[in-house]
N, C-alpha and C. Protein backbone atom coordinates (compact mmCIF):
# COMPACT_ATOMS: atom_id res chain seq x y z
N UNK A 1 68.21 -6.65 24.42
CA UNK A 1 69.09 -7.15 23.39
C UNK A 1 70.42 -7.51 24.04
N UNK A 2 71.03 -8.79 23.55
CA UNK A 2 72.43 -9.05 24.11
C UNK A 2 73.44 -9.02 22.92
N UNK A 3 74.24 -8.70 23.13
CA UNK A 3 75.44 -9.01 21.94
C UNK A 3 76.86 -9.69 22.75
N UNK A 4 77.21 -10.10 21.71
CA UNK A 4 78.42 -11.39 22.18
C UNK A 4 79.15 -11.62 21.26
N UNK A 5 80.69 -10.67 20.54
CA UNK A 5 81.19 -11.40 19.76
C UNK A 5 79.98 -11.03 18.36
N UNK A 6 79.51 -11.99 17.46
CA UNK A 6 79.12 -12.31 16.56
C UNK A 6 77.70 -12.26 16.37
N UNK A 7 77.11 -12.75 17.72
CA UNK A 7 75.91 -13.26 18.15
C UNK A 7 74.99 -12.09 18.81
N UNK A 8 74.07 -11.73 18.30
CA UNK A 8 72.77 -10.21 18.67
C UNK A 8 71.72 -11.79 19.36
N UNK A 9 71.25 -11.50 20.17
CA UNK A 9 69.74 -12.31 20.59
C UNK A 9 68.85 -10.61 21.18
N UNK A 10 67.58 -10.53 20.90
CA UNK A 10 66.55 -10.20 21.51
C UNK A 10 65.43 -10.48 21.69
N UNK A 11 64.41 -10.16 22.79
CA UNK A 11 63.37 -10.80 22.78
C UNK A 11 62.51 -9.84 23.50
N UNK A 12 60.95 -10.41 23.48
CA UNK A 12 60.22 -9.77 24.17
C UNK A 12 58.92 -11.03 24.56
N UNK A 13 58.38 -10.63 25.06
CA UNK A 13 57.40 -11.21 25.70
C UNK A 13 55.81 -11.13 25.12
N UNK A 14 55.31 -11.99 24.18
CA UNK A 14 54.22 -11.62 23.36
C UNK A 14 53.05 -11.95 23.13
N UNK A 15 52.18 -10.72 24.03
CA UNK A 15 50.57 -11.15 25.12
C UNK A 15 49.74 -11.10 23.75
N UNK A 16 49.93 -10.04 22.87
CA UNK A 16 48.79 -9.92 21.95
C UNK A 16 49.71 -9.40 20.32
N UNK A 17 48.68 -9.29 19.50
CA UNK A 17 49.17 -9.01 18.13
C UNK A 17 50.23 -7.61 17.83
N UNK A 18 49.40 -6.46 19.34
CA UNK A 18 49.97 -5.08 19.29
C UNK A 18 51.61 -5.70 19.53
N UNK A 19 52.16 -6.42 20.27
CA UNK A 19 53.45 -6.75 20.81
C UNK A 19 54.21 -7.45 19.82
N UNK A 20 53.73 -8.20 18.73
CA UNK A 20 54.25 -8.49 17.95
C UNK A 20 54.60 -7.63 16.82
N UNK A 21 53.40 -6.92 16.91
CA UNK A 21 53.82 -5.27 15.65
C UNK A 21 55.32 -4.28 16.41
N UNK A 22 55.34 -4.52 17.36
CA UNK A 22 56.64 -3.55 18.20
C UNK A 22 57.97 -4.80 18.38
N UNK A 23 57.80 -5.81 18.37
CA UNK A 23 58.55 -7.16 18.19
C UNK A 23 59.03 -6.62 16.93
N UNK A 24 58.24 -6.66 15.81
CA UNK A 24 58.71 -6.11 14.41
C UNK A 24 59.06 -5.20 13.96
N UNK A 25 58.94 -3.71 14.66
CA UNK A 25 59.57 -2.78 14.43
C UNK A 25 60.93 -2.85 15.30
N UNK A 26 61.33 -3.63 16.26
CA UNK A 26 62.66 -3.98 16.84
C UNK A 26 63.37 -4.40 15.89
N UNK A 27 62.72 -5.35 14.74
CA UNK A 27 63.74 -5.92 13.90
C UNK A 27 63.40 -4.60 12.98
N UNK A 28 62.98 -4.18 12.52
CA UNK A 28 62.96 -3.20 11.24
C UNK A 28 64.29 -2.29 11.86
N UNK A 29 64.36 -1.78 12.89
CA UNK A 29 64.93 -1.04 14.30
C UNK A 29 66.41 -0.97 13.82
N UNK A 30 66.61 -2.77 14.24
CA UNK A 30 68.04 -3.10 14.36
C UNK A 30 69.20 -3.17 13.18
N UNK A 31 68.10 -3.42 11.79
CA UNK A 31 68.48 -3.80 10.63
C UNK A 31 68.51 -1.85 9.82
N UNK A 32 67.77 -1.31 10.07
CA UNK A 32 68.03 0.20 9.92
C UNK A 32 69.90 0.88 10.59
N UNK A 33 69.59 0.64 12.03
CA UNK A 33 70.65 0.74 12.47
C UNK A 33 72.25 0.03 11.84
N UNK A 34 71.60 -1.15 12.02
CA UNK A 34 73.51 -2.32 10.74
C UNK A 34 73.40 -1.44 9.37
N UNK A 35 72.46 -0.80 9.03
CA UNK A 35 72.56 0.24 7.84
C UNK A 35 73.35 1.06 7.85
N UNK A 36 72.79 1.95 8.71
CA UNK A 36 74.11 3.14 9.07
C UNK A 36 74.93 3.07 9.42
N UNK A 37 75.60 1.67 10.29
CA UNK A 37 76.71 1.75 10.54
C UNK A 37 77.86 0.19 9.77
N UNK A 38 76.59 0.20 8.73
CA UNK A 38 77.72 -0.65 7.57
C UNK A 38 78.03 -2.22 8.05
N UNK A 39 76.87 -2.63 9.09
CA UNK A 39 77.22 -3.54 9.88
C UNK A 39 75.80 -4.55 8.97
N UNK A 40 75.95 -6.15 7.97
CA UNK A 40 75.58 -6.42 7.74
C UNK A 40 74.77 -7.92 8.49
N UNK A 41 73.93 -8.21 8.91
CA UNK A 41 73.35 -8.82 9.72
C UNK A 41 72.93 -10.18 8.71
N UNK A 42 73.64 -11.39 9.32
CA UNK A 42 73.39 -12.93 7.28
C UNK A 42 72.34 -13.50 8.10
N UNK A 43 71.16 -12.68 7.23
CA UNK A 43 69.84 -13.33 7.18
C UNK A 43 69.68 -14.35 7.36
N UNK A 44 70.42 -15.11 6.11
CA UNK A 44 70.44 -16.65 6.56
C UNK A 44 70.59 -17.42 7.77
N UNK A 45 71.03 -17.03 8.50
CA UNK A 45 71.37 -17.70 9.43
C UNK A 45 70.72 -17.04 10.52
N UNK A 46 69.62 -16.28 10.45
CA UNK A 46 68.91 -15.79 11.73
C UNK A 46 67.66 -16.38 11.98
N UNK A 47 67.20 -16.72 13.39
CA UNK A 47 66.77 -17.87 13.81
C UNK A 47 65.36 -17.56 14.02
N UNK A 48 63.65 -17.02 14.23
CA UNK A 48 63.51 -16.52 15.12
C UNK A 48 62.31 -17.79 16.21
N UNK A 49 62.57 -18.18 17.71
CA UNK A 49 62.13 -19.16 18.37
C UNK A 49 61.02 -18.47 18.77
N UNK A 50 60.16 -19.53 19.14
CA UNK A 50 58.40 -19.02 19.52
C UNK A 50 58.25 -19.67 20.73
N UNK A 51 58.25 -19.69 21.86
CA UNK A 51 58.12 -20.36 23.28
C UNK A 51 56.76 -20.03 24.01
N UNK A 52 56.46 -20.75 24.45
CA UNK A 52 55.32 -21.21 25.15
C UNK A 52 54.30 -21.57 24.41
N UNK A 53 52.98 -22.17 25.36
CA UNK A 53 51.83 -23.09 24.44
C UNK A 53 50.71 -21.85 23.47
N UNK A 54 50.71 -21.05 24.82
CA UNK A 54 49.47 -20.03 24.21
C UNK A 54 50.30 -19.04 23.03
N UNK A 55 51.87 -19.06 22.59
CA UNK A 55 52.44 -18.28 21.48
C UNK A 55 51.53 -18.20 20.14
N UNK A 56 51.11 -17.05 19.78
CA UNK A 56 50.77 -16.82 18.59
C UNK A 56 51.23 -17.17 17.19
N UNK A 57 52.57 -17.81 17.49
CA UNK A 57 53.88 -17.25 16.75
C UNK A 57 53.61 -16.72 15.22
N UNK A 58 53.50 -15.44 15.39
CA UNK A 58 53.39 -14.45 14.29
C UNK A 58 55.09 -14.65 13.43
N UNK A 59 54.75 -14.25 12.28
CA UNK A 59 56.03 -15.08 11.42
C UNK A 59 56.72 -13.74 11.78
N UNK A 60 57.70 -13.27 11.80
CA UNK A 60 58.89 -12.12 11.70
C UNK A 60 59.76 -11.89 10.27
N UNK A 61 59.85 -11.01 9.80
CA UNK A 61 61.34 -10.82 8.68
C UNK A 61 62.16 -9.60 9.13
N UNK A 62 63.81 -9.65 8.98
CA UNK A 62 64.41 -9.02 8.82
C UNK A 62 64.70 -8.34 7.36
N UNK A 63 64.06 -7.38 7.10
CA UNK A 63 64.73 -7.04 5.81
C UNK A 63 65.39 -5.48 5.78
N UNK A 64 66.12 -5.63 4.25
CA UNK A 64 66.91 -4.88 4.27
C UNK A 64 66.42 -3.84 3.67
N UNK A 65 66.88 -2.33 4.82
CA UNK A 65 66.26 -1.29 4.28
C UNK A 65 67.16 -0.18 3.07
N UNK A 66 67.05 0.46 2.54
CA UNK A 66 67.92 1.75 1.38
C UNK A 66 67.41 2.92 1.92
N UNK A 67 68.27 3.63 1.88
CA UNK A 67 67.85 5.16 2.47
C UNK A 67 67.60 5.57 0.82
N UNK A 68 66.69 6.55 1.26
CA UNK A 68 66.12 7.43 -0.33
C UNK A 68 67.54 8.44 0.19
N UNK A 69 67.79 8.66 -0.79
CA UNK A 69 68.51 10.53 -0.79
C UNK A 69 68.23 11.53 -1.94
C-alpha cells in the first residue's frame, strides 16, 4: 500500500480466485481501519484497474462497515 497526501493505491498480483478473495479482504481491511480512525475513504471516486491479458478481473467493492456494540 502507498499513501501520498490524499491518494491510498494498493495492489497485489492475481494468479487465481483464492488471491482475489485476500485482494478483498485488503479492501474490507482498509475500510474497517478509516472506521476506527474516523478517516472516510469517497467511494466515488475509487478506481479499481485490472492489468494484464490472462486478468480475471473479479469485480471488487469497498463498503462501509458499523461496529455492533
Amino acid at each position: 500500500m502507498f499513501k501520498f497526501a490524499d491518494d491510498t493505491k494498493f495492489f497485489r498480483h492475481i494468479k487465481d480466485s483464492s488471491d482475489s478473495s485476500i485482494m478483498q479482504k485488503d479492501f474490507d481491511t482498509i475500510i474497517e481501519w478509516a472506521n476506527k480512525w474516523q478517516m472516510e475513504f469517497n467511494v466515488n471516486k475509487c478506481k479499481f484497474m485490472h492489468l494484464g491479458k490472462t486478468n480475471v478481473k473479479e469485480p471488487y467493492f469497498m463498503r462501509k462497515y458499523t461496529r455492533n456494540s
